[in-house]
Structure formats: structure tokens, C-alpha cells
PDB file of N, CA and C in Angstrom:
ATOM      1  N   UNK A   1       0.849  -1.189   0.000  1.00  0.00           N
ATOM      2  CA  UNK A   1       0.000   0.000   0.000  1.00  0.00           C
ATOM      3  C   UNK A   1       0.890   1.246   0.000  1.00  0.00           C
ATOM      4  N   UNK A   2       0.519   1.954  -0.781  1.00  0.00           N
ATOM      5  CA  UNK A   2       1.504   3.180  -0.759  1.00  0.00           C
ATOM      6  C   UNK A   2       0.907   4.522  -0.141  1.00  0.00           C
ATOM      7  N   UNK A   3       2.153   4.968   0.523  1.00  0.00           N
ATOM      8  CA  UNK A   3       1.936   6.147   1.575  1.00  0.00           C
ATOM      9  C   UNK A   3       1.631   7.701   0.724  1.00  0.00           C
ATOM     10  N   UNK A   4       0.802   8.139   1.377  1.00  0.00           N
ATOM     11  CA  UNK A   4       0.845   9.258   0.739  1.00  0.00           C
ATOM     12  C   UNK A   4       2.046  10.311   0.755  1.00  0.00           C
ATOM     13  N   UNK A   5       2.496  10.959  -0.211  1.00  0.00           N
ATOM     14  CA  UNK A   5       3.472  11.623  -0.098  1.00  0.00           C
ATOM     15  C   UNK A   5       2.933  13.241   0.651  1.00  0.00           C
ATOM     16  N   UNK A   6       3.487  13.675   1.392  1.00  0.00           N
ATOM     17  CA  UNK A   6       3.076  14.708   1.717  1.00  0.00           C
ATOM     18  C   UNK A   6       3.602  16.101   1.311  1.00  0.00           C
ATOM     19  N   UNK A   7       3.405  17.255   1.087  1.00  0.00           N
ATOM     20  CA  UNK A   7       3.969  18.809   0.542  1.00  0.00           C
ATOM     21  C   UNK A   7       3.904  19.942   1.072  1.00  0.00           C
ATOM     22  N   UNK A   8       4.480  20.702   0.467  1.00  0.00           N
ATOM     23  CA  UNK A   8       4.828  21.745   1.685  1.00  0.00           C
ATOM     24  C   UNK A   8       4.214  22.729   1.156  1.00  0.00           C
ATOM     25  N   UNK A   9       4.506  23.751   1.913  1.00  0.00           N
ATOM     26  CA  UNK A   9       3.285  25.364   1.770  1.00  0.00           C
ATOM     27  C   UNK A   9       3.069  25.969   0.737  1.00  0.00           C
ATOM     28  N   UNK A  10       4.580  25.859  -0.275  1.00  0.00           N
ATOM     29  CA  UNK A  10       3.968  26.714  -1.577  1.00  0.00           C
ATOM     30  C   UNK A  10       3.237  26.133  -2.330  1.00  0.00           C
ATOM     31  N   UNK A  11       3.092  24.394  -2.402  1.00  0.00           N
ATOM     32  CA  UNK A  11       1.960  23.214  -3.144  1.00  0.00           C
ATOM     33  C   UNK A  11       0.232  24.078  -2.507  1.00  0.00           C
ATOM     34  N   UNK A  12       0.393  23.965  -1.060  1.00  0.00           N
ATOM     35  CA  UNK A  12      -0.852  24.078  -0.428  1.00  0.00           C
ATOM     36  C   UNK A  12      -1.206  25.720  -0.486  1.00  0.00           C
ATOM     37  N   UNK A  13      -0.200  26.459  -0.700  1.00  0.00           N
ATOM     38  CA  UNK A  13      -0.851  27.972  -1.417  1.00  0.00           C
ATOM     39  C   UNK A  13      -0.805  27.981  -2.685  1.00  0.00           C
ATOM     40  N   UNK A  14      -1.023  27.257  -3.278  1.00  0.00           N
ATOM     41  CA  UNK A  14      -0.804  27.616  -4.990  1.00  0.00           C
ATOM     42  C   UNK A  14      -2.605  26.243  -5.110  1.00  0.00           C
ATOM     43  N   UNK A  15      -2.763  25.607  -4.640  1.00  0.00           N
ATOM     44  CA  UNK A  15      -4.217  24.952  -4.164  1.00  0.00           C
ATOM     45  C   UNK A  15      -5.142  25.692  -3.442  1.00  0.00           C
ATOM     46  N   UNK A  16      -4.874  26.458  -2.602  1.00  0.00           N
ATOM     47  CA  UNK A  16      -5.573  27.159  -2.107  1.00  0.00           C
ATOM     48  C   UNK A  16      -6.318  29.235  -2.489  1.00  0.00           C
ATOM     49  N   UNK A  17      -4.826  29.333  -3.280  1.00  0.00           N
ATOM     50  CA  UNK A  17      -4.473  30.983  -3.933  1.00  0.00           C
ATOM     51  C   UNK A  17      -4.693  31.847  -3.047  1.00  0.00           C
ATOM     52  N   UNK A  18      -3.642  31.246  -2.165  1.00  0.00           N
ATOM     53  CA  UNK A  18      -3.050  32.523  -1.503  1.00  0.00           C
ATOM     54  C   UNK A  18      -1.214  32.279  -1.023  1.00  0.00           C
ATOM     55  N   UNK A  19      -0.723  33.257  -0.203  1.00  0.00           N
ATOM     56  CA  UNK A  19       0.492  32.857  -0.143  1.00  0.00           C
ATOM     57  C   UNK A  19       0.853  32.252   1.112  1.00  0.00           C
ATOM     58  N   UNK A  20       2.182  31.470   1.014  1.00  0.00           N
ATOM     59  CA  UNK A  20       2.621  30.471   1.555  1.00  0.00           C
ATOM     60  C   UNK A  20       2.275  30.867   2.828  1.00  0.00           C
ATOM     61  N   UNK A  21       2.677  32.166   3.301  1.00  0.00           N
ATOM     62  CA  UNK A  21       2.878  32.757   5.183  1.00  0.00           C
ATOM     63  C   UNK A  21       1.053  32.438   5.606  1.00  0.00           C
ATOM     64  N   UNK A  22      -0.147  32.565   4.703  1.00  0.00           N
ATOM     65  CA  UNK A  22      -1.218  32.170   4.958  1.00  0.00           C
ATOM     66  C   UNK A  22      -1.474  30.890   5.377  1.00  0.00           C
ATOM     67  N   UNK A  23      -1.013  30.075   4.925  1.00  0.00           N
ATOM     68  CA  UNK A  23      -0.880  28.457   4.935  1.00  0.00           C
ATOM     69  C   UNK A  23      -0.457  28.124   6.446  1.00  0.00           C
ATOM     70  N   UNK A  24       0.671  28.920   6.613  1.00  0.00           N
ATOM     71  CA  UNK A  24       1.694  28.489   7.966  1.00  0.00           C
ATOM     72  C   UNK A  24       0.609  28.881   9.200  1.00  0.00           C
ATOM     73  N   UNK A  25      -0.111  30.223   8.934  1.00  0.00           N
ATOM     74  CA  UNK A  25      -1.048  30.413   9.721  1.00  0.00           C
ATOM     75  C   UNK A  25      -2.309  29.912  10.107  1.00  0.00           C
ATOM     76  N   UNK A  26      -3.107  29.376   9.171  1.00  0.00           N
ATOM     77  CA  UNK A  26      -4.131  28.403   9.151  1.00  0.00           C
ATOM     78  C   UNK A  26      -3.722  27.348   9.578  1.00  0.00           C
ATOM     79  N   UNK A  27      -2.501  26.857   9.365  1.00  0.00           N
ATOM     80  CA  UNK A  27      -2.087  25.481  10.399  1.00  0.00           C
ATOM     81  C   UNK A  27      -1.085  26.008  11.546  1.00  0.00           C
ATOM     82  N   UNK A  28      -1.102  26.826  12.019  1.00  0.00           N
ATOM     83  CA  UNK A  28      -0.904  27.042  13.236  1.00  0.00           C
ATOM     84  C   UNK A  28      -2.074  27.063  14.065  1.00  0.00           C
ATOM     85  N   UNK A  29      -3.524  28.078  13.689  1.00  0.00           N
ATOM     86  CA  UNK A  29      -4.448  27.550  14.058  1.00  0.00           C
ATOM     87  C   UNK A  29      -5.613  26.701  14.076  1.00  0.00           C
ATOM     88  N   UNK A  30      -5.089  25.565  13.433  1.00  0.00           N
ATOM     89  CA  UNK A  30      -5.138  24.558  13.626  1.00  0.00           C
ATOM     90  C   UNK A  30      -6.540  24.016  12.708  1.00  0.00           C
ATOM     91  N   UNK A  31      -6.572  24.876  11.525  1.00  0.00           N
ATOM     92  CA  UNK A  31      -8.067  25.044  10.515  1.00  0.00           C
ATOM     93  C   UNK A  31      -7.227  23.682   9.303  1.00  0.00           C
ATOM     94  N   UNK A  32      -6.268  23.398   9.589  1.00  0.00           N
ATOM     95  CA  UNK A  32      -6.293  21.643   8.832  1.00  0.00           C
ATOM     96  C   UNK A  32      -4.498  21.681   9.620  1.00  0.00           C
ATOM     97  N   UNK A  33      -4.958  19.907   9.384  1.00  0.00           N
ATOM     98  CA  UNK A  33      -3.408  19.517   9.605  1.00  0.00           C
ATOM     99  C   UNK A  33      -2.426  19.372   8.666  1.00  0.00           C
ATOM    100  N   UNK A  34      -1.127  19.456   9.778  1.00  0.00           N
ATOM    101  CA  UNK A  34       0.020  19.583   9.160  1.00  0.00           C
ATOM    102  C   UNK A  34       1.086  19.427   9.973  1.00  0.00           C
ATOM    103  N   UNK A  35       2.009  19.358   9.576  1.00  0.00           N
ATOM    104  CA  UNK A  35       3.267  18.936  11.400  1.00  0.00           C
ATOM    105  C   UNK A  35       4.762  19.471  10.420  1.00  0.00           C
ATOM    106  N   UNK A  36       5.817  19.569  11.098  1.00  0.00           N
ATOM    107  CA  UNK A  36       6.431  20.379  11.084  1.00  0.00           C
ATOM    108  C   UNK A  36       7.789  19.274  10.942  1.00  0.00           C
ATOM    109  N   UNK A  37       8.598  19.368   9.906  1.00  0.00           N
ATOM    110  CA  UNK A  37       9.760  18.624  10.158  1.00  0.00           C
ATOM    111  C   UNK A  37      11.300  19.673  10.544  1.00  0.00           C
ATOM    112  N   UNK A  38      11.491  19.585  11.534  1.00  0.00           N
ATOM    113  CA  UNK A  38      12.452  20.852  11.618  1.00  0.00           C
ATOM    114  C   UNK A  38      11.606  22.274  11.595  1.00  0.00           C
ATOM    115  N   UNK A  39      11.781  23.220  11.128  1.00  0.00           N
ATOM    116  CA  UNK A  39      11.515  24.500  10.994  1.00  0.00           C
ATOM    117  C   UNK A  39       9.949  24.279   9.671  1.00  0.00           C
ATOM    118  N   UNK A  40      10.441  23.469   9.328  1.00  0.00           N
ATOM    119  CA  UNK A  40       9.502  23.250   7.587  1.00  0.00           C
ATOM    120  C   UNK A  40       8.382  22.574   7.575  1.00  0.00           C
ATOM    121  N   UNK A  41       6.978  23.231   7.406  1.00  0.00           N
ATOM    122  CA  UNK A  41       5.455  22.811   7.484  1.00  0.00           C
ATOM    123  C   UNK A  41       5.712  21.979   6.410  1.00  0.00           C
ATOM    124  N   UNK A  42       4.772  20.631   6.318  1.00  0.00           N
ATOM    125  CA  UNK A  42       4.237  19.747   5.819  1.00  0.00           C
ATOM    126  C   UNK A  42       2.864  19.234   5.710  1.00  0.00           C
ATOM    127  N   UNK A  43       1.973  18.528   4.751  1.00  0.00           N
ATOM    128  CA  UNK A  43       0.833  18.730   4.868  1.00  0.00           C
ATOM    129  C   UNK A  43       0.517  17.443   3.718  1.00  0.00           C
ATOM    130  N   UNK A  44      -0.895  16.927   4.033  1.00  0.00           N
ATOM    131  CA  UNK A  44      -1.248  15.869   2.746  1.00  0.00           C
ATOM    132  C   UNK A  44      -2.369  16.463   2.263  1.00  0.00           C
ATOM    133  N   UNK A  45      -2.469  16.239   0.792  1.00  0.00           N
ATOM    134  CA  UNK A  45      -3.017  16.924   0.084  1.00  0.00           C
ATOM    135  C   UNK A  45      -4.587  16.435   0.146  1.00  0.00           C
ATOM    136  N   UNK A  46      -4.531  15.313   0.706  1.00  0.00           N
ATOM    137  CA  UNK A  46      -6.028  14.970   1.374  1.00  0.00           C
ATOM    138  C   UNK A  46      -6.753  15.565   2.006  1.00  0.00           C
ATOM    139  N   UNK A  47      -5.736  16.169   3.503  1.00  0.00           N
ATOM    140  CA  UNK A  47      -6.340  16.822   4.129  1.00  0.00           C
ATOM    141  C   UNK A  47      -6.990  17.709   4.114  1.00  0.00           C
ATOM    142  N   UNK A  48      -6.283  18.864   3.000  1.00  0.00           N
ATOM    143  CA  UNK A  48      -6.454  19.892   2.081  1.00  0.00           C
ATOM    144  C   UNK A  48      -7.730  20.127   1.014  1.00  0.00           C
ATOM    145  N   UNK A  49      -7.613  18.863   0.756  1.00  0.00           N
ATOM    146  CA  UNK A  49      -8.791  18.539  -0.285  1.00  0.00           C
ATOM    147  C   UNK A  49      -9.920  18.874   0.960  1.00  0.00           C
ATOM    148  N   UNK A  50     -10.070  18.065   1.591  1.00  0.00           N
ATOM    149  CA  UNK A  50     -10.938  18.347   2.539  1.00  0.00           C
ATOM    150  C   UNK A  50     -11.231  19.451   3.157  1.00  0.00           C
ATOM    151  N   UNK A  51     -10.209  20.291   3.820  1.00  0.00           N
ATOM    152  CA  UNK A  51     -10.683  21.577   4.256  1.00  0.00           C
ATOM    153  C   UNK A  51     -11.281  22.343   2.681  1.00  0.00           C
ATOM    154  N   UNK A  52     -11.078  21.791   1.707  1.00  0.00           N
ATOM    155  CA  UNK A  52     -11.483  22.953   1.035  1.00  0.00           C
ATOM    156  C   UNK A  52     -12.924  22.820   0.916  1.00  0.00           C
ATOM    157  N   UNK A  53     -12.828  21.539   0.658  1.00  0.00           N
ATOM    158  CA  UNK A  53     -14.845  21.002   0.875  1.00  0.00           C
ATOM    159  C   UNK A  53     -15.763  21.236   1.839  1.00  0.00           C
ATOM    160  N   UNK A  54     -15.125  21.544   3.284  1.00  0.00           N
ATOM    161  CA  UNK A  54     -15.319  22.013   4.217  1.00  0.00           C
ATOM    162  C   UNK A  54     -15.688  23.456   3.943  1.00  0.00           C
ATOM    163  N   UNK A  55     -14.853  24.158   3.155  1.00  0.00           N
ATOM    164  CA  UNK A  55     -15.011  25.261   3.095  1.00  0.00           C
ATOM    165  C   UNK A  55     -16.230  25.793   2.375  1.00  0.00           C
ATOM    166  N   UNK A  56     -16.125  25.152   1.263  1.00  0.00           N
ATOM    167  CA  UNK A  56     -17.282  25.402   0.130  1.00  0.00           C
ATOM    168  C   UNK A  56     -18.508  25.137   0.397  1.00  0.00           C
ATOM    169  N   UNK A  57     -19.231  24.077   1.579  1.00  0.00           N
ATOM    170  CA  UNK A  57     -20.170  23.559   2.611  1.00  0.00           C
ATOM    171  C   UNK A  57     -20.594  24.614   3.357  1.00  0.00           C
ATOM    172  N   UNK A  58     -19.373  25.476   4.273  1.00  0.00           N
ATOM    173  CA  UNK A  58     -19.596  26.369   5.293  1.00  0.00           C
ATOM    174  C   UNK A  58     -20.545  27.516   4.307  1.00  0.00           C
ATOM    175  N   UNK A  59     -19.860  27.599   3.293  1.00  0.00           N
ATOM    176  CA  UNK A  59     -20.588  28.818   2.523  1.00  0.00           C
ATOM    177  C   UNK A  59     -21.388  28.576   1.637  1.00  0.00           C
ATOM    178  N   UNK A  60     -21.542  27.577   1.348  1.00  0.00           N
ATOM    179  CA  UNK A  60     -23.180  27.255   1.002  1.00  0.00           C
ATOM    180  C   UNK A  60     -24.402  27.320   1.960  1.00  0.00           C
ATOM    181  N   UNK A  61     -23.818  26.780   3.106  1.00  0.00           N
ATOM    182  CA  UNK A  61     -24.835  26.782   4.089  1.00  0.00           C
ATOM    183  C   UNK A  61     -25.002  29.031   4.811  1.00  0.00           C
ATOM    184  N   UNK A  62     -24.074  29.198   4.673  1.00  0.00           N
ATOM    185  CA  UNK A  62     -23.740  30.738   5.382  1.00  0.00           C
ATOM    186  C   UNK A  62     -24.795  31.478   4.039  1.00  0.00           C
ATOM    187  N   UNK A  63     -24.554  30.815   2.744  1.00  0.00           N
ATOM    188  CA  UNK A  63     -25.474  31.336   1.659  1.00  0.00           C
ATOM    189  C   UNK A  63     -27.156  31.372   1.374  1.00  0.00           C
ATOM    190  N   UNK A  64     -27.244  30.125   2.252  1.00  0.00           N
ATOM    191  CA  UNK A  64     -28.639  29.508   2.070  1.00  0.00           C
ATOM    192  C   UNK A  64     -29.449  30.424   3.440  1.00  0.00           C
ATOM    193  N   UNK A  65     -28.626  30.589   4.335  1.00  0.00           N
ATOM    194  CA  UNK A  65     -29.294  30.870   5.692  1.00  0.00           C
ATOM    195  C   UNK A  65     -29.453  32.842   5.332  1.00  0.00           C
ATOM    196  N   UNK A  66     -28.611  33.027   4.355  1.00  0.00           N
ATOM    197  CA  UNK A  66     -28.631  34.974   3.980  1.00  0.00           C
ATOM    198  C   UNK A  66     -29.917  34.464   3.082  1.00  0.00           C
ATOM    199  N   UNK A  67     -30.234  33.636   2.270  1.00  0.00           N
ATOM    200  CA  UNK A  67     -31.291  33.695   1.217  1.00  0.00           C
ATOM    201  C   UNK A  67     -33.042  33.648   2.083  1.00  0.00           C
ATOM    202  N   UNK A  68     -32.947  32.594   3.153  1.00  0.00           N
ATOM    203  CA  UNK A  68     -34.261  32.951   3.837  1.00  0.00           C
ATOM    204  C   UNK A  68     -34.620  34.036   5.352  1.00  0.00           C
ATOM    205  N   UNK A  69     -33.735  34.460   5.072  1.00  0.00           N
ATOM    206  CA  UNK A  69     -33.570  35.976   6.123  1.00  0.00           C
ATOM    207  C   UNK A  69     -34.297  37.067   5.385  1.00  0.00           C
TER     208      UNK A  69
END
């Protein structure tokens, strides 16, 4: 079974479109995982995938709840 390879901040800001120092901050507080080898964030692109689906959910629902207001 093969491991997922995991990537670092400029992969997960160039997926996300924004820049890398954003990335370091969202996983500092702790809005997806990621762990740190030495000084250098790391991250699987799964996880990522996911917060973004997460994301697109939050604001559908944040969309739907402005539409019957």
C-alpha cells in the first residue's frame, strides 16, 4: 500500500491561492493539519482537499441561511 506523499506550503498555497505565510497560519491555528519537520510545514493533500470542501459547505450553508432571512 503506498503512503501518501506529503507537501509543503507553496503546493498548499498555490491549491488554495493565496500565499505560503497564509498556509503556515491556518495550520498554526489549527483550521487543517500539518506537522512540522524541523523549521519546515508539511501537509497531505487529502487533508487539504478536505478543508477545502469544508469550506465550500460552510458557505453554502452561510449562503442559504442569507437567502431565507
Amino acid at each position: 500500500m503506498a503512503t501518501e506523499k506529503p507537501i509543503g506550503t507553496k503546493e498548499v498555497a498555490e491549491m488554495l491561492g493565496v500565499i505560503p505565510r497564509t498556509v503556515v497560519r491556518l495550520a498554526e491555528r489549527g483550521e487543517f493539519p500539518g506537522f512540522k519537520v524541523g523549521d519546515v510545514w508539511r501537509f497531505y493533500r487529502s487533508d487539504i482537499e478536505a478543508y477545502i470542501q469544508r469550506q465550500i459547505e460552510r458557505a453554502r450553508q452561510s449562503n442559504e441561511q442569507e437567502g431565507k432571512e
